[in-house]
Protein backbone atom coordinates (compact mmCIF):
# COMPACT_ATOMS: atom_id res chain seq x y z
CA UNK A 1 22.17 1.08 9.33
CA UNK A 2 19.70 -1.44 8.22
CA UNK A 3 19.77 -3.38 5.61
CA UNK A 4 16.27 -5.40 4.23
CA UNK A 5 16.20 -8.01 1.13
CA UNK A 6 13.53 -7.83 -1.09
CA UNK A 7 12.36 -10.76 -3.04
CA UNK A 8 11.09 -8.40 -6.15
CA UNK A 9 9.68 -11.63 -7.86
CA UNK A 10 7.68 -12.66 -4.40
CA UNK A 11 6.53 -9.17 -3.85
CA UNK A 12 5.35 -9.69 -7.61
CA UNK A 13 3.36 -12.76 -7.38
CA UNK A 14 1.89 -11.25 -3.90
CA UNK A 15 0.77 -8.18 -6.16
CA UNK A 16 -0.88 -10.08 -8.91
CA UNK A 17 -3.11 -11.91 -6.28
CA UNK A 18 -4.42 -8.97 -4.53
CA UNK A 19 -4.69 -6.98 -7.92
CA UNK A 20 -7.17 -10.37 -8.98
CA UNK A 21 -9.24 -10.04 -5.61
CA UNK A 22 -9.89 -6.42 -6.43
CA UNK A 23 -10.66 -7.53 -10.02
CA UNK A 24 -12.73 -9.76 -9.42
CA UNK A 25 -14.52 -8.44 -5.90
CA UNK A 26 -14.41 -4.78 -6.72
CA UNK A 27 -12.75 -3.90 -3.37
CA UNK A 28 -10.09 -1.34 -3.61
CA UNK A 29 -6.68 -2.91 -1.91
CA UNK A 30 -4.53 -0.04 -0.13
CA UNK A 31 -0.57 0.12 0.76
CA UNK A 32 -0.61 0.44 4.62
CA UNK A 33 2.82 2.67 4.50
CA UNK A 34 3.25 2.58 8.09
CA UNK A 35 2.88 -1.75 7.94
CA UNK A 36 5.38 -1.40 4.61
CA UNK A 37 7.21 1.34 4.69
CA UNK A 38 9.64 0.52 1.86
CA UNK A 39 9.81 3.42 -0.90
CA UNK A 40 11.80 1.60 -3.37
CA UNK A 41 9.08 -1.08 -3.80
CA UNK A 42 6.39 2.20 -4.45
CA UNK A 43 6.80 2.48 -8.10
CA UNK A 44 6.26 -1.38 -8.59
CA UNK A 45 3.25 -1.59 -5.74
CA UNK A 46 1.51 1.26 -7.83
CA UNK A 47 1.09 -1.05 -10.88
CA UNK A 48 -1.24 -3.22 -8.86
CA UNK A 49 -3.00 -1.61 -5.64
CA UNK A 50 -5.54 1.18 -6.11
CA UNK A 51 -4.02 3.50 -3.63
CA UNK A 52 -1.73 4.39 -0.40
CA UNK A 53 -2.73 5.41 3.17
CA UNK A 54 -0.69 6.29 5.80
CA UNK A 55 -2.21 7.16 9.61
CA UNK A 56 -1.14 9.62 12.49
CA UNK A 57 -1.76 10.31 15.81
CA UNK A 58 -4.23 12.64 16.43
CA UNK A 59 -4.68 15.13 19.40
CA UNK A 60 -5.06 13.21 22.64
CA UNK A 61 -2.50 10.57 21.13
CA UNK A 62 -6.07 9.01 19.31
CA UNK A 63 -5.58 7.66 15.96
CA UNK A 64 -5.98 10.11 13.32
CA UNK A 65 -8.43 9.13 10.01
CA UNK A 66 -7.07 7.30 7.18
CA UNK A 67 -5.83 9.63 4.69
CA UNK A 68 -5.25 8.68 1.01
CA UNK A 69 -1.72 9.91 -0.18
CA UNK A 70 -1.55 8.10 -3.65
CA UNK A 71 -5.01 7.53 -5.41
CA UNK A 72 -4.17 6.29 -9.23
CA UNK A 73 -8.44 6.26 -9.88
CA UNK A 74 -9.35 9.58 -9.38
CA UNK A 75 -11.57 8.85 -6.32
């Protein structure tokens, strides 16, 4: 079974910087779930990013659309 370290204060400090660019640039900064897939680190990613999105495969094995699964802003 695998086994992957977290450096909770890193993760932290990567957080704060992309919560300032959407501060400051109004962009809205997504968890790419399939890039991170790491569900313990949800609750404290949640505190910073705007939202989740996760993709599939569609029929024909063609990317499916981004779908929002988390969206903290009501949009």
């Amino acid at each position: 079974m695998p086994c992957y370290i977290i450096d909770a204060a890193a993760l932290r400090r990567n957080l704060t910087v992309l919560k300032g660019v959407a501060d400051r640039t109004g962009a809205r900064i997504l968890l790419a779930q399939k890039a991170f897939s790491c569900a313990a680190t949800y609750p404290l990613c949640a505190r910073y990013l705007a939202s989740t999105t996760a993709r599939s495969l569609a029929r024909g094995g063609a990317l499916g659309t981004t779908r929002p699964t988390v969206n903290r802003h009501g949009t």
